[in-house]
PDB file of N, CA and C in Angstrom:
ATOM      1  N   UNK A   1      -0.877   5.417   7.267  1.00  0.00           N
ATOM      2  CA  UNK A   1      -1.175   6.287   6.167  1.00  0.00           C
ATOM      3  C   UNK A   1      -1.270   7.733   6.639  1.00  0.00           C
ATOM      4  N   UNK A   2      -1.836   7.724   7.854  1.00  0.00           N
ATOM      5  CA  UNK A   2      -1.772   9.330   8.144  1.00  0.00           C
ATOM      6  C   UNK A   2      -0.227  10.035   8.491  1.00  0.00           C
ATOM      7  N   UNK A   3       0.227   9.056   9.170  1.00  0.00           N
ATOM      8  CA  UNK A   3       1.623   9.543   9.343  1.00  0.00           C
ATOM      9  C   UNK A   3       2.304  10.205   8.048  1.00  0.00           C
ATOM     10  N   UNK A   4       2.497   9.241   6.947  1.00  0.00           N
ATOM     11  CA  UNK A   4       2.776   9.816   5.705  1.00  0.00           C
ATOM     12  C   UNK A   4       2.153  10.612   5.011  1.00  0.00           C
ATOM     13  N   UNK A   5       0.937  11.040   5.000  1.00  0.00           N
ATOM     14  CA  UNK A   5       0.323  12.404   5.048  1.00  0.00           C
ATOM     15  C   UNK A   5       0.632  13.616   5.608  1.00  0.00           C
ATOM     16  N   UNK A   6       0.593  13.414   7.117  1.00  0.00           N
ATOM     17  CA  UNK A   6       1.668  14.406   7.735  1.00  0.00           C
ATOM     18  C   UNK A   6       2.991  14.732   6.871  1.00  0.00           C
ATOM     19  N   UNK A   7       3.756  13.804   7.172  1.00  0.00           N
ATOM     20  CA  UNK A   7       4.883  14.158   6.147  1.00  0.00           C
ATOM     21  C   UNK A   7       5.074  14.845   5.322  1.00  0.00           C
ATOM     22  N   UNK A   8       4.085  14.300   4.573  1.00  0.00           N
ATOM     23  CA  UNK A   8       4.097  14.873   2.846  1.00  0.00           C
ATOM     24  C   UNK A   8       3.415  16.721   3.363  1.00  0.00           C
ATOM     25  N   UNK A   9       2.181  17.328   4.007  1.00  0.00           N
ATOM     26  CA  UNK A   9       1.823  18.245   4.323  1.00  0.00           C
ATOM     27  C   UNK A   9       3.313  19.088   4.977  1.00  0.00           C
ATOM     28  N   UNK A  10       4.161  18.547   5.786  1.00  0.00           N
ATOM     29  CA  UNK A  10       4.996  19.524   6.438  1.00  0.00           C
ATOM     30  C   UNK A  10       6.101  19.592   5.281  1.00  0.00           C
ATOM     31  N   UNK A  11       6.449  18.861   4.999  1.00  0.00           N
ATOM     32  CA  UNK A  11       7.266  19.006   3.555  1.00  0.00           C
ATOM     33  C   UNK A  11       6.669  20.096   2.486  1.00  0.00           C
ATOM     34  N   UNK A  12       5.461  19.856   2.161  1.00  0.00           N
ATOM     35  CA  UNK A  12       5.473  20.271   1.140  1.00  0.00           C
ATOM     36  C   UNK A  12       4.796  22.012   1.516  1.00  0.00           C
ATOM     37  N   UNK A  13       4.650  22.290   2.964  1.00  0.00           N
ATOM     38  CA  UNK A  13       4.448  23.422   3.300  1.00  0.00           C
ATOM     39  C   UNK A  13       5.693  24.232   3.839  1.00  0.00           C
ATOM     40  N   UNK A  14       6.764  23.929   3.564  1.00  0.00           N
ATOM     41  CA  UNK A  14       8.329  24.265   3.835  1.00  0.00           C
ATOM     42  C   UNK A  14       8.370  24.389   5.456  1.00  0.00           C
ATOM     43  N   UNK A  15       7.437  23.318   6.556  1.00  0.00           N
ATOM     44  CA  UNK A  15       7.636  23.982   7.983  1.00  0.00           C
ATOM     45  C   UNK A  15       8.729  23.217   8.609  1.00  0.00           C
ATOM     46  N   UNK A  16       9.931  22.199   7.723  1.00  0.00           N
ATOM     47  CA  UNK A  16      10.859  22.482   8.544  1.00  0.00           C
ATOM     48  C   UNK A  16      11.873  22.133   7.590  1.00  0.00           C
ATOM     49  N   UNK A  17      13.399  22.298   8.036  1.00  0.00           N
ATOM     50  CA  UNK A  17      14.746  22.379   7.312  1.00  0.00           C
ATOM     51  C   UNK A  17      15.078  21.110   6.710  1.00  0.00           C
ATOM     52  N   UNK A  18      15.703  21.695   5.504  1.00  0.00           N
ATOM     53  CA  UNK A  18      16.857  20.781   4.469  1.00  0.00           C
ATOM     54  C   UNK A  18      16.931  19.314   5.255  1.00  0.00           C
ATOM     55  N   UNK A  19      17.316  19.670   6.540  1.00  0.00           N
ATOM     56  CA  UNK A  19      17.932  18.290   7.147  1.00  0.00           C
ATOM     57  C   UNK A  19      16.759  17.560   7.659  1.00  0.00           C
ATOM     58  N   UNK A  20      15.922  18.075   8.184  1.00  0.00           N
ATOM     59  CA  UNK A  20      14.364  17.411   8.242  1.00  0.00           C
ATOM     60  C   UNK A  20      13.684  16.644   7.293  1.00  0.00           C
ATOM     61  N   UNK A  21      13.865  17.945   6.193  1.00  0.00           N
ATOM     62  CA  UNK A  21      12.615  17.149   5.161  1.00  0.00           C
ATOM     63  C   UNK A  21      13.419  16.111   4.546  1.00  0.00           C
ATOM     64  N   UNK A  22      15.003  15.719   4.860  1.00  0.00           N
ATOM     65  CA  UNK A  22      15.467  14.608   4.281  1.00  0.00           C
ATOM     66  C   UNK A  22      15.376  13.427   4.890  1.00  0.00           C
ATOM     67  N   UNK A  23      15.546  13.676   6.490  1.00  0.00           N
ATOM     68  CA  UNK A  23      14.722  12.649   7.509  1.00  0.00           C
ATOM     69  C   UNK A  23      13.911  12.014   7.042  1.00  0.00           C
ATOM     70  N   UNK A  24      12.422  12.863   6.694  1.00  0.00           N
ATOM     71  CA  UNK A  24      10.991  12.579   6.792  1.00  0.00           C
ATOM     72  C   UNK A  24      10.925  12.108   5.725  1.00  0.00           C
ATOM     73  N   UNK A  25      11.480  12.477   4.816  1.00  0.00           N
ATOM     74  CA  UNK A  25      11.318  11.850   3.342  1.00  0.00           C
ATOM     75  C   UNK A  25      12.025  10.602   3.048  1.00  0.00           C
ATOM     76  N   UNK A  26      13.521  10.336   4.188  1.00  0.00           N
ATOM     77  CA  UNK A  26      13.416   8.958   4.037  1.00  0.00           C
ATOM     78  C   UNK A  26      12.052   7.754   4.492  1.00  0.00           C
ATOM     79  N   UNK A  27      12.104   8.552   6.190  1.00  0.00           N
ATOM     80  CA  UNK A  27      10.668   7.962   6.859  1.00  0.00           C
ATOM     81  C   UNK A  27       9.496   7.550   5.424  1.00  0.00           C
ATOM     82  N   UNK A  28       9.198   8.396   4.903  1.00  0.00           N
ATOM     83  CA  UNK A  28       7.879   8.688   4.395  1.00  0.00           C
ATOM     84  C   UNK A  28       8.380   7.267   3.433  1.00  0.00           C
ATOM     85  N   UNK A  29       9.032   7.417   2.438  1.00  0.00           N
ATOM     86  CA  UNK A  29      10.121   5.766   1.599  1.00  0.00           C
ATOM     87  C   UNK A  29       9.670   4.795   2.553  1.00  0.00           C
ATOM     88  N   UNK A  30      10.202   4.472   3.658  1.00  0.00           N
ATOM     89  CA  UNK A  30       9.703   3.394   4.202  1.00  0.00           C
ATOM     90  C   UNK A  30       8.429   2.964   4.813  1.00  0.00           C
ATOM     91  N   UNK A  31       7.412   4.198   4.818  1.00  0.00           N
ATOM     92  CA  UNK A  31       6.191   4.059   5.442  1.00  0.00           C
ATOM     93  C   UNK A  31       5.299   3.691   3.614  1.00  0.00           C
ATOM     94  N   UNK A  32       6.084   3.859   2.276  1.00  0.00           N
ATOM     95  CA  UNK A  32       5.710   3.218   1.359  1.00  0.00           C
ATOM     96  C   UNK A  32       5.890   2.261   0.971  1.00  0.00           C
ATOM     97  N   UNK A  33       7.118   1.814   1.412  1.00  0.00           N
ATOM     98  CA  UNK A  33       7.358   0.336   0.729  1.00  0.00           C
ATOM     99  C   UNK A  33       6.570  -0.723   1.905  1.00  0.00           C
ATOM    100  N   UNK A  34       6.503  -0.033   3.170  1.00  0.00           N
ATOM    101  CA  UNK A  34       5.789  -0.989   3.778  1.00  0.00           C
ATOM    102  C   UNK A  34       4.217  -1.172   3.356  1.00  0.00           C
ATOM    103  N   UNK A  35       3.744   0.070   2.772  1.00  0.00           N
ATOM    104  CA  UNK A  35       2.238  -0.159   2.383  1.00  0.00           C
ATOM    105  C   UNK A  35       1.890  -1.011   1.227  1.00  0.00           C
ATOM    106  N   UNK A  36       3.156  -0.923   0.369  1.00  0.00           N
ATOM    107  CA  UNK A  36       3.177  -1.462  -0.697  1.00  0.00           C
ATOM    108  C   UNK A  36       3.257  -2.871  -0.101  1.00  0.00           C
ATOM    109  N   UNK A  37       4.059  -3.488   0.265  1.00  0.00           N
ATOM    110  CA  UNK A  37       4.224  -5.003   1.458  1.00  0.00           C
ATOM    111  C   UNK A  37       2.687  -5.537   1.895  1.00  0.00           C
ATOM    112  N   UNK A  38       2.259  -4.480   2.264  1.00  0.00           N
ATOM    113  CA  UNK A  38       0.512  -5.370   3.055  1.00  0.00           C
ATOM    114  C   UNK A  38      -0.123  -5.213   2.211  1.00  0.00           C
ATOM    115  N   UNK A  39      -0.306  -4.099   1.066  1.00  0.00           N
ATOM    116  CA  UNK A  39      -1.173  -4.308  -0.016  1.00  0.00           C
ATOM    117  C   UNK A  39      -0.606  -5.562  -0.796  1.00  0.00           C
ATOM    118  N   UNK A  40       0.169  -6.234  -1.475  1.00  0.00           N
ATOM    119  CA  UNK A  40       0.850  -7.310  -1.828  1.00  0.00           C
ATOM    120  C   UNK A  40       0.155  -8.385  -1.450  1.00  0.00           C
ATOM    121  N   UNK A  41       0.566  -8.464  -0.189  1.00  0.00           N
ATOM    122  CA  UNK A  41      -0.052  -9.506   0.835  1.00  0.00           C
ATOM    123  C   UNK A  41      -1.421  -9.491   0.533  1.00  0.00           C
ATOM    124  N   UNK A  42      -2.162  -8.484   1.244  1.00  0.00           N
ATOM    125  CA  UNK A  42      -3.593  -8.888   0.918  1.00  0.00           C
ATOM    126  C   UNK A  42      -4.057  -9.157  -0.403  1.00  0.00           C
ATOM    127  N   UNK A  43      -3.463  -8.526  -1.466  1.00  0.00           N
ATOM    128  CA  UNK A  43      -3.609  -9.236  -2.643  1.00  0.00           C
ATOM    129  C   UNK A  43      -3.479 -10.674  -3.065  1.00  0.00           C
ATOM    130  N   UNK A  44      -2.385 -11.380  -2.440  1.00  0.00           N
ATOM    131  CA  UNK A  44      -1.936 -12.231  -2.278  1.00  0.00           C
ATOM    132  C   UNK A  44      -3.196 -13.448  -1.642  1.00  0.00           C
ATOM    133  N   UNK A  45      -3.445 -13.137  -0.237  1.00  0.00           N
ATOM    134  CA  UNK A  45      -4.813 -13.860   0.332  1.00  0.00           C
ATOM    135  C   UNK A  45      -5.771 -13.605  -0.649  1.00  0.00           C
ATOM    136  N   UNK A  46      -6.196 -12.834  -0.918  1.00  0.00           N
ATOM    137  CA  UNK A  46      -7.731 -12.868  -1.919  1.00  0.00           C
ATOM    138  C   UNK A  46      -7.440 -13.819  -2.622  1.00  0.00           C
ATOM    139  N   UNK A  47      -6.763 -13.404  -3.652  1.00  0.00           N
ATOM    140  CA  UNK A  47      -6.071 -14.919  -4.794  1.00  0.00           C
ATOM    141  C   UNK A  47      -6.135 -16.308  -4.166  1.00  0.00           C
ATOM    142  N   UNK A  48      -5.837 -16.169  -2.921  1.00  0.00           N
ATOM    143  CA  UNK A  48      -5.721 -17.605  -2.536  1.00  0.00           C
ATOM    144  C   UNK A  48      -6.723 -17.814  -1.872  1.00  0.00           C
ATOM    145  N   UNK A  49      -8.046 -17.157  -1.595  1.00  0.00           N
ATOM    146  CA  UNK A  49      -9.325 -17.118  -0.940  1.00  0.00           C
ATOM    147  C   UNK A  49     -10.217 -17.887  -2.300  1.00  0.00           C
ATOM    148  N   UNK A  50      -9.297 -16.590  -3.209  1.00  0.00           N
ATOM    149  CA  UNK A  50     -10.724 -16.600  -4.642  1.00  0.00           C
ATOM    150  C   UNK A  50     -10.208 -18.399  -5.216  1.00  0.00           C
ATOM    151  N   UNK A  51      -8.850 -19.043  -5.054  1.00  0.00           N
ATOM    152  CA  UNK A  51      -8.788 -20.226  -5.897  1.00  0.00           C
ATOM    153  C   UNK A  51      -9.701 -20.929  -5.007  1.00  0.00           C
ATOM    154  N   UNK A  52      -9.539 -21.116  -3.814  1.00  0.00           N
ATOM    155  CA  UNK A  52      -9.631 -21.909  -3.562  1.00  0.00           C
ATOM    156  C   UNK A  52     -11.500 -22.649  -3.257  1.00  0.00           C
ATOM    157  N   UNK A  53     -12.100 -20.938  -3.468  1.00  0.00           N
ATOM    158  CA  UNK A  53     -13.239 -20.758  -3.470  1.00  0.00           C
ATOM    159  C   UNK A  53     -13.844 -21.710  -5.045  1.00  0.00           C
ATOM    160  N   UNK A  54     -13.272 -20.852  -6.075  1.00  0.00           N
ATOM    161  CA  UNK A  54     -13.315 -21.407  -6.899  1.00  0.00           C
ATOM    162  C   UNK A  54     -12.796 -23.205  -7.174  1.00  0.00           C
ATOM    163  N   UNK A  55     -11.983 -23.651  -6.671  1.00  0.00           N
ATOM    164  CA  UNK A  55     -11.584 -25.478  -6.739  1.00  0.00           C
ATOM    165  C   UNK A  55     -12.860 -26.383  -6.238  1.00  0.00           C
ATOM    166  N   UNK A  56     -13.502 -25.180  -5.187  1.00  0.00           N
ATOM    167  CA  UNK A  56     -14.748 -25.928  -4.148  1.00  0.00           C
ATOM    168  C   UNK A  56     -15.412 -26.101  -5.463  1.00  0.00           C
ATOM    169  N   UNK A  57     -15.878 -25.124  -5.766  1.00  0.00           N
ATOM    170  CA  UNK A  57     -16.566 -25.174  -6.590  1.00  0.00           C
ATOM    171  C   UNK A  57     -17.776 -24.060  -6.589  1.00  0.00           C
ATOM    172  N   UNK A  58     -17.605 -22.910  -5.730  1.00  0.00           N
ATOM    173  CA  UNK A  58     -18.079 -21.671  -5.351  1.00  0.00           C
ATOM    174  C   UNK A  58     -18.304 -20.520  -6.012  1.00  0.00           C
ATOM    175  N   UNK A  59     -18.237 -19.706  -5.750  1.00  0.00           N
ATOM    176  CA  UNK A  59     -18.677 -18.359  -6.583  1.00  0.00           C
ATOM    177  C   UNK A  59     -17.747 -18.266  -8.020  1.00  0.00           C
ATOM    178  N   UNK A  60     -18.256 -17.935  -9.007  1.00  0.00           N
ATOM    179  CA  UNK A  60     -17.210 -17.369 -10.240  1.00  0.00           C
ATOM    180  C   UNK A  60     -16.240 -16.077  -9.467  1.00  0.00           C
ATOM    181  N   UNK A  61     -14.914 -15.683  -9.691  1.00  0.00           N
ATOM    182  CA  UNK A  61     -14.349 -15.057 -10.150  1.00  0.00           C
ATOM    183  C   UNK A  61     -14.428 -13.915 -11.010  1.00  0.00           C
ATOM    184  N   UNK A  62     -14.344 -12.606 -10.079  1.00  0.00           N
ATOM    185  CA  UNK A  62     -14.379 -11.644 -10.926  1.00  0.00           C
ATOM    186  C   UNK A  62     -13.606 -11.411 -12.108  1.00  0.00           C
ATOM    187  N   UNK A  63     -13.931 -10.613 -13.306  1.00  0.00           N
ATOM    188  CA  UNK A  63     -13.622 -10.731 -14.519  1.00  0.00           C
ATOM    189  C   UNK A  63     -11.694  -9.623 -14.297  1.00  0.00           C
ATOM    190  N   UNK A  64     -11.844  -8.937 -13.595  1.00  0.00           N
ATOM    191  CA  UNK A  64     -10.824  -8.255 -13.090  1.00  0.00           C
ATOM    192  C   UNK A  64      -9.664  -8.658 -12.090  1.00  0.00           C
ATOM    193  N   UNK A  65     -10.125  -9.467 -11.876  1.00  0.00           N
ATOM    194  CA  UNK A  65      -9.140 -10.350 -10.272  1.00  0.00           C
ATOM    195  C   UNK A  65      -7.407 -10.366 -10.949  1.00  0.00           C
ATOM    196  N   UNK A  66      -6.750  -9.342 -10.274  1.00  0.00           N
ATOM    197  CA  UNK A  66      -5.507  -9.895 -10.403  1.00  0.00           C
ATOM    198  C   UNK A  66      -4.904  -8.645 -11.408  1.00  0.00           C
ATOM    199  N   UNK A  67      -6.051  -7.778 -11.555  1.00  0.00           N
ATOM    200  CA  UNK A  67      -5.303  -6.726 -12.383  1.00  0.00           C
ATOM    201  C   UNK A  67      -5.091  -5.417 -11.812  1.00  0.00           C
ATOM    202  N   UNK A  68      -4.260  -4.368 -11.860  1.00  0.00           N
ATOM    203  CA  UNK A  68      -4.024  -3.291 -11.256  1.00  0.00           C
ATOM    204  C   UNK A  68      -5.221  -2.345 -11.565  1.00  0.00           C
ATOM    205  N   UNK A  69      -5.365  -1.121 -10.493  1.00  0.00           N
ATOM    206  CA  UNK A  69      -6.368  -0.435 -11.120  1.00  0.00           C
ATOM    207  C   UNK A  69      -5.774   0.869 -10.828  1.00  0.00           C
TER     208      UNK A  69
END
């Protein structure tokens, strides 16, 4: 995440050229879709933490589970 921070700061402070900020801005694309990938995932485990919690027969389920915020 900081890396793509960087990014986004040198970009958007014009400190380097056309051909750079097209570099970095691909970089920066893939340093999102990968965040997007592990957020997924960990979304993914909770759900399968919270069923299975819940099948035991364990804690209720938050009223929100599973929705974007």
């Amino acid at each position: 995440m900081a890396e793509l921070e960087q990014i986004v700061a040198r970009i958007e402070q014009g400190r380097v050229t056309l051909e750079e900020s097209m570099t970095q801005f691909q970089r920066g694309a893939l340093l999102i879709r990968r965040c997007r990938e592990v957020l997924a995932d960990a979304e993914r485990r909770i759900e399968q933490i919270t069923a299975a919690e819940l099948a035991a027969g364990g804690a209720s389920a938050p009223s929100n589970l599973g929705k974007r915020v």
